[in-house]
C-alpha atoms as a PDB file:
ATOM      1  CA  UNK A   1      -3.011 -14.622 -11.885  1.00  0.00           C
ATOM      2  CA  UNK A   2      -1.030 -12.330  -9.556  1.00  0.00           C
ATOM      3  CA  UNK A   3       0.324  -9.172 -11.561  1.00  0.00           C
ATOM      4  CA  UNK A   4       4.086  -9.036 -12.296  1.00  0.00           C
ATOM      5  CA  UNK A   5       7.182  -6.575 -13.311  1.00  0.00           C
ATOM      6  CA  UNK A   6       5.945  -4.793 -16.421  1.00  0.00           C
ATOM      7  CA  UNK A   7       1.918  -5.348 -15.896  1.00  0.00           C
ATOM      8  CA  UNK A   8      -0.126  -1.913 -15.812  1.00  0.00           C
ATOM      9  CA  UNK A   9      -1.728  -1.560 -12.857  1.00  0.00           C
ATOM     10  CA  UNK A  10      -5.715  -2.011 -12.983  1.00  0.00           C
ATOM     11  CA  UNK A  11      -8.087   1.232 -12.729  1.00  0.00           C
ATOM     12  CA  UNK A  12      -9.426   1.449  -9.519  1.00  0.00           C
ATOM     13  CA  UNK A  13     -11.130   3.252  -6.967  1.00  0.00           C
ATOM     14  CA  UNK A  14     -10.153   3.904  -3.596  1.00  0.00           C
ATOM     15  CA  UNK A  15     -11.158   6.064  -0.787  1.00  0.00           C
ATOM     16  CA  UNK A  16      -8.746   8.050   1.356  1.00  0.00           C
ATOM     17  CA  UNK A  17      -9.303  11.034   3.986  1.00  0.00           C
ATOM     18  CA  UNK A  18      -8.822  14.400   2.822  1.00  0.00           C
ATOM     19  CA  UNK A  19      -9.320  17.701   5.197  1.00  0.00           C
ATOM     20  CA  UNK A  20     -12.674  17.622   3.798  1.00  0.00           C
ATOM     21  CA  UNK A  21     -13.783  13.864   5.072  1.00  0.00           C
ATOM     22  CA  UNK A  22     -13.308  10.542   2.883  1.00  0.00           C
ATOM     23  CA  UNK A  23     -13.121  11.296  -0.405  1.00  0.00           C
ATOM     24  CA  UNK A  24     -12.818   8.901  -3.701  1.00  0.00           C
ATOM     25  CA  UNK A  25      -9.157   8.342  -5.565  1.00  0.00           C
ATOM     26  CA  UNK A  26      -8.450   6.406  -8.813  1.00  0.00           C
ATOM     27  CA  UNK A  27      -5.972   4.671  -9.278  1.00  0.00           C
ATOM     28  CA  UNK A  28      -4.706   7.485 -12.235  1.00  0.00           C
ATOM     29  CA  UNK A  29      -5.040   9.891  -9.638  1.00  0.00           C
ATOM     30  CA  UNK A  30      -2.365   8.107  -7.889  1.00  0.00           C
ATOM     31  CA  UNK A  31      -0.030   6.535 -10.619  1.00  0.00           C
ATOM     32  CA  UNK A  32      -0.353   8.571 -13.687  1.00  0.00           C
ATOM     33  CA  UNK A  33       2.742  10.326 -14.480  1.00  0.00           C
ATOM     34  CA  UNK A  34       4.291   9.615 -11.112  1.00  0.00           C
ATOM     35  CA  UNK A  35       6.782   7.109  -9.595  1.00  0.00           C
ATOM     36  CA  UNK A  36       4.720   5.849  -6.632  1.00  0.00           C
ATOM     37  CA  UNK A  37       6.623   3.459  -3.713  1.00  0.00           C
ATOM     38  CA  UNK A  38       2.980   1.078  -3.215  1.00  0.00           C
ATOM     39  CA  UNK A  39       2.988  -0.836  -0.201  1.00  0.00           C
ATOM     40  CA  UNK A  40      -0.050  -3.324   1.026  1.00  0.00           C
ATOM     41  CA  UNK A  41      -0.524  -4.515   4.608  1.00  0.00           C
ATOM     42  CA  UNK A  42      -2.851  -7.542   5.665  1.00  0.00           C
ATOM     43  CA  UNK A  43      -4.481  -4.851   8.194  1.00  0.00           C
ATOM     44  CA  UNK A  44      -4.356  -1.855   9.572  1.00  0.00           C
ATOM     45  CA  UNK A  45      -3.358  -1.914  13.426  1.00  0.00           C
ATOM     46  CA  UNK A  46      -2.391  -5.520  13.346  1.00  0.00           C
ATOM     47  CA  UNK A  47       0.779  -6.235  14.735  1.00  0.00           C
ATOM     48  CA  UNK A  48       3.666  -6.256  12.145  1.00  0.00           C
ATOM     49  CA  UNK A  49       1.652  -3.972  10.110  1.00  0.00           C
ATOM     50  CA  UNK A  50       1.531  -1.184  12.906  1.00  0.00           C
ATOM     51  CA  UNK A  51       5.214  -2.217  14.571  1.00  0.00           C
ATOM     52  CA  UNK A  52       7.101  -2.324  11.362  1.00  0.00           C
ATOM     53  CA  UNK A  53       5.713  -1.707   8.145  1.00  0.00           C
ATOM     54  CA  UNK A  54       4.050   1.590   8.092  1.00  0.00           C
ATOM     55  CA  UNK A  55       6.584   2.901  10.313  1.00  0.00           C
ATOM     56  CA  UNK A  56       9.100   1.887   8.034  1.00  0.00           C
ATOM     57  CA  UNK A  57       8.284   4.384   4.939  1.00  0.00           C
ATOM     58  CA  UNK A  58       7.279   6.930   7.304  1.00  0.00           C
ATOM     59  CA  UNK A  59      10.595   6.843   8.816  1.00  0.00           C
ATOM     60  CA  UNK A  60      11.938   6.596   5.350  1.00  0.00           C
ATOM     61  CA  UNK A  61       9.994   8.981   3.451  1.00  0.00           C
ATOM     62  CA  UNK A  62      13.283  11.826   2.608  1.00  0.00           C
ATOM     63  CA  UNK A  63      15.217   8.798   1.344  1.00  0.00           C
ATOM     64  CA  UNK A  64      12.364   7.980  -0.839  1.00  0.00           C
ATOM     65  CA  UNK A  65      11.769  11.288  -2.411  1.00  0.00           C
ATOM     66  CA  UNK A  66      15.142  12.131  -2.511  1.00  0.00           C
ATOM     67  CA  UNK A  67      15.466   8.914  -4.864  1.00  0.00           C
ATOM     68  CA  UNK A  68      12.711  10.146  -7.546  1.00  0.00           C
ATOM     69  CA  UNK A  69       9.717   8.925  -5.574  1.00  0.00           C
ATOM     70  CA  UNK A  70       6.770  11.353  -5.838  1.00  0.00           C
ATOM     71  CA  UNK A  71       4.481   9.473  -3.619  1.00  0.00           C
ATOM     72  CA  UNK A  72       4.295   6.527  -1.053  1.00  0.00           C
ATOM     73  CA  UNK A  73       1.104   4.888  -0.418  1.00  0.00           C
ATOM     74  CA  UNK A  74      -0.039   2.673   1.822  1.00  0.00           C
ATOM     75  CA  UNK A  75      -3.003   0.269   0.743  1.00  0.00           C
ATOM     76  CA  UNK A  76      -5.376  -2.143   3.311  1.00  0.00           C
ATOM     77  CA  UNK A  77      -8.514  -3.910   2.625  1.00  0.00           C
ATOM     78  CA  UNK A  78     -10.212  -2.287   5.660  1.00  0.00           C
ATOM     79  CA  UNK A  79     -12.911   0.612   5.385  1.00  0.00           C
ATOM     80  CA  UNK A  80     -11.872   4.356   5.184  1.00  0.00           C
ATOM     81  CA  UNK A  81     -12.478   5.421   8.805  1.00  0.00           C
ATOM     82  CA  UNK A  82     -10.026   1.977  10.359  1.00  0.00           C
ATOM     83  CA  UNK A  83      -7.015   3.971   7.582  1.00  0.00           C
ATOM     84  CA  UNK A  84      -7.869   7.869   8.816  1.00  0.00           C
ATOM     85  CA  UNK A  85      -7.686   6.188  12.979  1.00  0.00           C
ATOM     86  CA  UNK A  86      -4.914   4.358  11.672  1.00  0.00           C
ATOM     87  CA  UNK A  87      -2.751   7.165  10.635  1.00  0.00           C
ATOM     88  CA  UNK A  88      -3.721   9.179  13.083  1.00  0.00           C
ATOM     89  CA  UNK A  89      -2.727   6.386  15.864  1.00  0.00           C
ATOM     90  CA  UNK A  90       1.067   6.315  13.647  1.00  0.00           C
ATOM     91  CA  UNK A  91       1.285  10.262  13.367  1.00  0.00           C
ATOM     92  CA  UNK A  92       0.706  10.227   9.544  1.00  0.00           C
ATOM     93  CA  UNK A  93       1.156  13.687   8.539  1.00  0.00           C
ATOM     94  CA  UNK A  94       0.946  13.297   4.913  1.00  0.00           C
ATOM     95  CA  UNK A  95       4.040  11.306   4.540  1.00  0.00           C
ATOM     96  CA  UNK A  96       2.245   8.608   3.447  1.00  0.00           C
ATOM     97  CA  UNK A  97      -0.994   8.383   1.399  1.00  0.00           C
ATOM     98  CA  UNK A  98      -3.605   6.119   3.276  1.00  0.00           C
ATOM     99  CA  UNK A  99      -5.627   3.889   0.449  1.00  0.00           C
ATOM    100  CA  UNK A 100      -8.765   2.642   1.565  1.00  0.00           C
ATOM    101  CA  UNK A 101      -9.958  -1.228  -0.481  1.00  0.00           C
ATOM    102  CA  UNK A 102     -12.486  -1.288   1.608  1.00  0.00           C
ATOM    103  CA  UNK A 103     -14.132  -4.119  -0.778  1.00  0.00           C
ATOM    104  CA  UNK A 104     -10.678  -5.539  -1.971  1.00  0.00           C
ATOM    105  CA  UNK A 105     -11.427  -4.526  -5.839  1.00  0.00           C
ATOM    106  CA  UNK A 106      -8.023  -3.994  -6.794  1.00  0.00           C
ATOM    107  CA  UNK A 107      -6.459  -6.492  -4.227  1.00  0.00           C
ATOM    108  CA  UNK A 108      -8.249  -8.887  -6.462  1.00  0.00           C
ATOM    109  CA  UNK A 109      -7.534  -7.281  -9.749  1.00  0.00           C
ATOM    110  CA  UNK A 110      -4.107  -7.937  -9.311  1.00  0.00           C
ATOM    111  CA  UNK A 111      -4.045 -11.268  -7.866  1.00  0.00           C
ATOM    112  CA  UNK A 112      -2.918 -10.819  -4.323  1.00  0.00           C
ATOM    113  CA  UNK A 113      -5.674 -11.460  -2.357  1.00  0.00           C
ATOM    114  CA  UNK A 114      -5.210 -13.092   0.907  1.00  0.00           C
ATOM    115  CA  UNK A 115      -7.976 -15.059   2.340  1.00  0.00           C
ATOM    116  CA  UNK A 116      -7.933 -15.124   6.124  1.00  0.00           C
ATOM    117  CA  UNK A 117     -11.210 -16.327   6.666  1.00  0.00           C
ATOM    118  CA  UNK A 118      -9.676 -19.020   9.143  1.00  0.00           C
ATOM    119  CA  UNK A 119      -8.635 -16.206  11.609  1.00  0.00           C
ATOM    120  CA  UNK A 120     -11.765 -14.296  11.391  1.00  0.00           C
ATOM    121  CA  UNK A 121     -10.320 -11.694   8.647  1.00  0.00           C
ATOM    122  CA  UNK A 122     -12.310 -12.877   5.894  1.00  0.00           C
ATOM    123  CA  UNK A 123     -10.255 -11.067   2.088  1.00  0.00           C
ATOM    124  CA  UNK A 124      -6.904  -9.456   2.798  1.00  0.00           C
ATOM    125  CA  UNK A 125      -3.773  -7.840   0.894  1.00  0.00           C
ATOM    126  CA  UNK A 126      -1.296 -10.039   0.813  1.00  0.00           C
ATOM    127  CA  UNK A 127       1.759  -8.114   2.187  1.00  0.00           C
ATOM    128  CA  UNK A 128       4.303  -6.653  -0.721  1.00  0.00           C
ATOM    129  CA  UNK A 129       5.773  -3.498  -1.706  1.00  0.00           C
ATOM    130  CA  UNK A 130       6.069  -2.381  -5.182  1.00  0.00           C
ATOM    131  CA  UNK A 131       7.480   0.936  -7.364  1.00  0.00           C
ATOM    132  CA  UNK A 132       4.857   1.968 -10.340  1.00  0.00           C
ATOM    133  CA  UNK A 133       5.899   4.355 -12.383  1.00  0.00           C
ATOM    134  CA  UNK A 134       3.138   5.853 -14.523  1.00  0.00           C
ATOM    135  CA  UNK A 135       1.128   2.930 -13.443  1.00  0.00           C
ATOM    136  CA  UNK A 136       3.358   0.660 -14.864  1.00  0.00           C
ATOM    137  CA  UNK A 137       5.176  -2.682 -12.501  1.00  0.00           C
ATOM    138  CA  UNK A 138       8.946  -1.862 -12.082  1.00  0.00           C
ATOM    139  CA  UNK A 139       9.549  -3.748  -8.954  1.00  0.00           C
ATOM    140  CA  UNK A 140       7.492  -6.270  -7.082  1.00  0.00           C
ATOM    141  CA  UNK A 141       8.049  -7.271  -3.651  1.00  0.00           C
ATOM    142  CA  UNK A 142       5.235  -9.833  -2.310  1.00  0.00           C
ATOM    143  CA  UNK A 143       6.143 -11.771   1.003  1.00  0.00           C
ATOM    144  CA  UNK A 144       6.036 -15.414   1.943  1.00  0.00           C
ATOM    145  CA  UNK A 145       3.392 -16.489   4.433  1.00  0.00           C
ATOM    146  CA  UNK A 146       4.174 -14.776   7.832  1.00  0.00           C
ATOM    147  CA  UNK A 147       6.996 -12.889   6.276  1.00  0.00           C
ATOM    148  CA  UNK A 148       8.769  -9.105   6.396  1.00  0.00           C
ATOM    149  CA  UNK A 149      11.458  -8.938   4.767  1.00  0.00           C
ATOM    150  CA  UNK A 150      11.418  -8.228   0.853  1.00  0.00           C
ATOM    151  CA  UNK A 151       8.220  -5.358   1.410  1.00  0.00           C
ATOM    152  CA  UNK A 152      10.203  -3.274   3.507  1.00  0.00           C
ATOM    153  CA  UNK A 153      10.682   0.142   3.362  1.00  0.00           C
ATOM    154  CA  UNK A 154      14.829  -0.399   3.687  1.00  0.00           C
ATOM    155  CA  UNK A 155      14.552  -3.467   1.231  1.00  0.00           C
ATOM    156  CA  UNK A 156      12.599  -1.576  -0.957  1.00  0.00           C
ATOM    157  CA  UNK A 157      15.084   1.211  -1.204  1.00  0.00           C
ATOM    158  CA  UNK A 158      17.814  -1.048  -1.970  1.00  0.00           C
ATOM    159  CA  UNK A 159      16.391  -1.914  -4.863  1.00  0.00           C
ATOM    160  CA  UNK A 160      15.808   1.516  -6.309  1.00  0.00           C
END
């Protein structure tokens, strides 16, 4: 059962890239005592993904904080080193906090797995956007087959 407005996020561990080299993150390390702008792409450097989404909250990253967001972060089942090339190939300077499911733990935990097996992608994120504050579900964006519209960075700020 997908997770929904009011649901705690799961615990979970992630891997980002720190100045250091890939480095573990829980999930408290990311939404404990913080309002956190979550967004989930199918992929990094697929199309949509790369054109429009991450893009989006980068461009949008001010408007963010300057609305109470401590954090935005940017979660992909793909492996570590695909999310560091990634954000280098977008010019992610910190903006944006890259969140490696390499294995698609918490994509599973919370019920929006994708399964794209048919196009050679095997598990996936579905694509949403969501605010968390203190881990907790206050909004939850998760798009239609095919779709960008309601995981947006500017639809997501509407809504704040």
């Amino acid at each position: 059962m997908a997770i929904k407005v009011g649901d705690k996020l799961p615990g979970a561990t992630f891997m980002t890239v720190t100045e250091e080299g890939p480095a573990p993150v829980t999930s408290d390390e990311v939404f404990k005592g913080k309002t956190v702008a979550l967004f989930a792409v199918p992929g990094a450097f697929t199309p949509t993904c790369s054109a429009k989404h991450l893009p989006g909250f980068k461009e949008k990253a001010a408007e963010f904080k300057a609305k109470g967001v401590d954090a935005i972060a940017c979660l992909s089942v793909n492996d570590v080193f695909v999310m560091k090339a990634w954000a280098k190939d977008q010019g992610i300077a910190g903006e944006v906090i890259m969140l490696a499911d390499g294995n698609g733990d918490f994509t599973r935990a919370i019920g929006l797995e994708l399964d794209g097996s048919k196009f050679g992608m095997g598990l996936r994120s579905q694509r949403y956007s969501l605010i968390a504050k203190d881990g907790v579900v206050e909004q939850l964006n998760v798009e239609q087959g095919g779709e960008f519209k309601v995981s947006s960075a500017e639809y997501l700020l509407e809504h704040l």
